[in-house]
Protein backbone atom coordinates (compact mmCIF):
# COMPACT_ATOMS: atom_id res chain seq x y z
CA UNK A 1 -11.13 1.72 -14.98
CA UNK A 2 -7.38 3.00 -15.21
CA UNK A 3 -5.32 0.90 -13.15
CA UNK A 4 -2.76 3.28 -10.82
CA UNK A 5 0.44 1.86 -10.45
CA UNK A 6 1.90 4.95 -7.99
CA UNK A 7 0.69 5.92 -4.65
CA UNK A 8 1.34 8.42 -2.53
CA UNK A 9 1.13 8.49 1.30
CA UNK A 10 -0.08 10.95 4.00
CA UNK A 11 0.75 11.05 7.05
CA UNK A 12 0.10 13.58 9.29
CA UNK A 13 1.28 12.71 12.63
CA UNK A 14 0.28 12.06 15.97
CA UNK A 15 -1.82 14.88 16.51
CA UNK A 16 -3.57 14.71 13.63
CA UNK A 17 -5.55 11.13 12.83
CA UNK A 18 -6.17 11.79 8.94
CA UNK A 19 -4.53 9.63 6.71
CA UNK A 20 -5.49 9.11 2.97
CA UNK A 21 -4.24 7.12 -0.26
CA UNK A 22 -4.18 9.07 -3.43
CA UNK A 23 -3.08 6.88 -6.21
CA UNK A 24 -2.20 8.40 -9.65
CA UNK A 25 -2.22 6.87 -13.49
CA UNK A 26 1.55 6.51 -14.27
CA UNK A 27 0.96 5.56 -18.00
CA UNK A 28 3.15 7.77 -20.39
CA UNK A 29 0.41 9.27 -21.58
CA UNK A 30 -0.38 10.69 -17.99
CA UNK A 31 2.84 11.46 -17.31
CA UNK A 32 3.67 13.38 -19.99
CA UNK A 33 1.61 16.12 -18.88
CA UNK A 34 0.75 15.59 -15.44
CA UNK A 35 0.19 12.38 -13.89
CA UNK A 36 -3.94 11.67 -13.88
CA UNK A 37 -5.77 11.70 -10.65
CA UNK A 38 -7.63 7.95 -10.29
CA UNK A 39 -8.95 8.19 -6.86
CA UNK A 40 -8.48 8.64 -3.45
CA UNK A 41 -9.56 7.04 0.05
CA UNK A 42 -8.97 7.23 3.67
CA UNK A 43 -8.98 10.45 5.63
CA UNK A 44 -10.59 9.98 9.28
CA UNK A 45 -10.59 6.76 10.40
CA UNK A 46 -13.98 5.03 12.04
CA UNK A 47 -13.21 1.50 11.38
CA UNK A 48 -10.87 -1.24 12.53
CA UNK A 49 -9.77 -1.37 8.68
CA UNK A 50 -9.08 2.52 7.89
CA UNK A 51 -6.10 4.00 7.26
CA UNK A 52 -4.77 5.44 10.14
CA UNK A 53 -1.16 6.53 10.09
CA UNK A 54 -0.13 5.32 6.36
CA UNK A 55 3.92 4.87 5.75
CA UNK A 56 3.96 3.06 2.42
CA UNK A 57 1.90 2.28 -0.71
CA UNK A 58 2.42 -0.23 -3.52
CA UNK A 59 0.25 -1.17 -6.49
CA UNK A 60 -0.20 -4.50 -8.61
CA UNK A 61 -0.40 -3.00 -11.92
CA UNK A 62 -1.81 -5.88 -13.44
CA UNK A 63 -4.56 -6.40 -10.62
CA UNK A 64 -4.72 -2.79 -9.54
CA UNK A 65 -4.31 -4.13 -5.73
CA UNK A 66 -3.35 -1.71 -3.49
CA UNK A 67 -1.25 -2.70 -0.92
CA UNK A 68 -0.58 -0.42 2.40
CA UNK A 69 2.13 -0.23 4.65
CA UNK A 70 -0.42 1.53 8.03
CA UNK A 71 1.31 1.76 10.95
CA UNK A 72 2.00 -1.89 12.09
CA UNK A 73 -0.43 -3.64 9.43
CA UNK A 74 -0.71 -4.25 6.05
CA UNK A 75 -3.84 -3.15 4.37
CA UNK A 76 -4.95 -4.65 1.24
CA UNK A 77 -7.28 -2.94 -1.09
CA UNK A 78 -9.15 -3.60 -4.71
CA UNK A 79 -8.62 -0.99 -7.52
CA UNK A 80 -12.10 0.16 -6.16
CA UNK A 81 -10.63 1.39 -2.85
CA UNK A 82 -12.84 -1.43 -1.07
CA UNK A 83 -11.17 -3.60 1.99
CA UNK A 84 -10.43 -6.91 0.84
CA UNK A 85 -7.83 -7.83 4.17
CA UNK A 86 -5.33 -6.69 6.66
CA UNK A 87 -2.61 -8.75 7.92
CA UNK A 88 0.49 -8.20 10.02
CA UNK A 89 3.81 -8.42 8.43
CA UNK A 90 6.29 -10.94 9.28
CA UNK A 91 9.83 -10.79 11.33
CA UNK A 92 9.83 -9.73 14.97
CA UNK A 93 8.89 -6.06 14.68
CA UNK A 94 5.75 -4.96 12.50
CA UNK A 95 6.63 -1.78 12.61
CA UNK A 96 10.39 -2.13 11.47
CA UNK A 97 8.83 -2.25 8.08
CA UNK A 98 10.66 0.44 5.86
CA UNK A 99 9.34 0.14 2.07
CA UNK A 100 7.46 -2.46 0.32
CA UNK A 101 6.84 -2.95 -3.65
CA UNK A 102 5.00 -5.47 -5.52
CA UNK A 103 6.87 -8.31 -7.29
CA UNK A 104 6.29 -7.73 -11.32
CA UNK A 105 7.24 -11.71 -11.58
CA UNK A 106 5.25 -13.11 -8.83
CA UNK A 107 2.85 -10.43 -8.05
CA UNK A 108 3.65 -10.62 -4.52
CA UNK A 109 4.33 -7.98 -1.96
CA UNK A 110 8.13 -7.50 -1.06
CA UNK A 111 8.60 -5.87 2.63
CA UNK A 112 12.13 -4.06 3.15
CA UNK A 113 13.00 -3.94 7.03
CA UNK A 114 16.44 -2.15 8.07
CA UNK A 115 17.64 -5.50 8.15
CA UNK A 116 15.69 -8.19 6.38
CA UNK A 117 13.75 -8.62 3.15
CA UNK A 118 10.42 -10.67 3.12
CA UNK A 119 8.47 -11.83 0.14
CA UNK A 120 5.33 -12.42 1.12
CA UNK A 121 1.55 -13.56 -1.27
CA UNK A 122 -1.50 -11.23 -1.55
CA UNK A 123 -2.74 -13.28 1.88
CA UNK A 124 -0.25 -12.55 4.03
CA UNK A 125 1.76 -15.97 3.88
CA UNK A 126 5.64 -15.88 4.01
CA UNK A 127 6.70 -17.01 0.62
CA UNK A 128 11.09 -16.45 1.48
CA UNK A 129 12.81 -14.00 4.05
């Protein structure tokens, strides 16, 4: 299937629990009309691994991985939308998290806190901060 390489986040507060992952094809061909709806997940969450208040998204273009920043875990899903893992990110403060991207060298995730950068593999493990 067409690999998405853009997400977009929802989140729609405290009072409202629904939180969703809507990722998009960002090929030129896509783009130069409208970018392509791939597919979408999330919404109301019933499981210790759904989204539940979602603050960033990054994709592995060459995987499709789709990696989510949700609330004070990282959420790591196929191309499929299926759970693969959740971890916490590193530093002191899981939720000082402010953006993450994937790595096009390594592949890995790269977490952006007000203060620190982390580069960490598609398990969790701390490659450099």
């Amino acid at each position: 299937g067409p690999r998405a390489g853009a997400g977009y986040k929802q989140d729609r507060g405290q009072d409202d629990p629904r939180a969703a992952v809507v990722l998009l094809d960002p090929t030129p061909a896509a783009a130069a009309f409208a970018p392509a709806f791939v597919r979408s997940w999330g919404v109301l969450p019933t499981q210790p691994t759904d989204l539940s208040v979602v603050k960033e998204v990054a994709v592995d273009p060459s995987s499709g991985t789709v990696f989510v920043y949700d609330y004070d875990t990282i959420r790591v899903y196929g191309s499929d939308g299926g759970h693969l893992r959740s971890w916490t990110p590193p530093g002191t403060n899981p939720l000082a998290v402010r953006a993450i991207a994937v790595s096009p060298s390594s592949g890995n995730l790269v977490l952006a806190t007000a203060c620190d950068l982390y580069e960490v593999d598609p398990l969790g493990a701390t490659v450099w901060s």
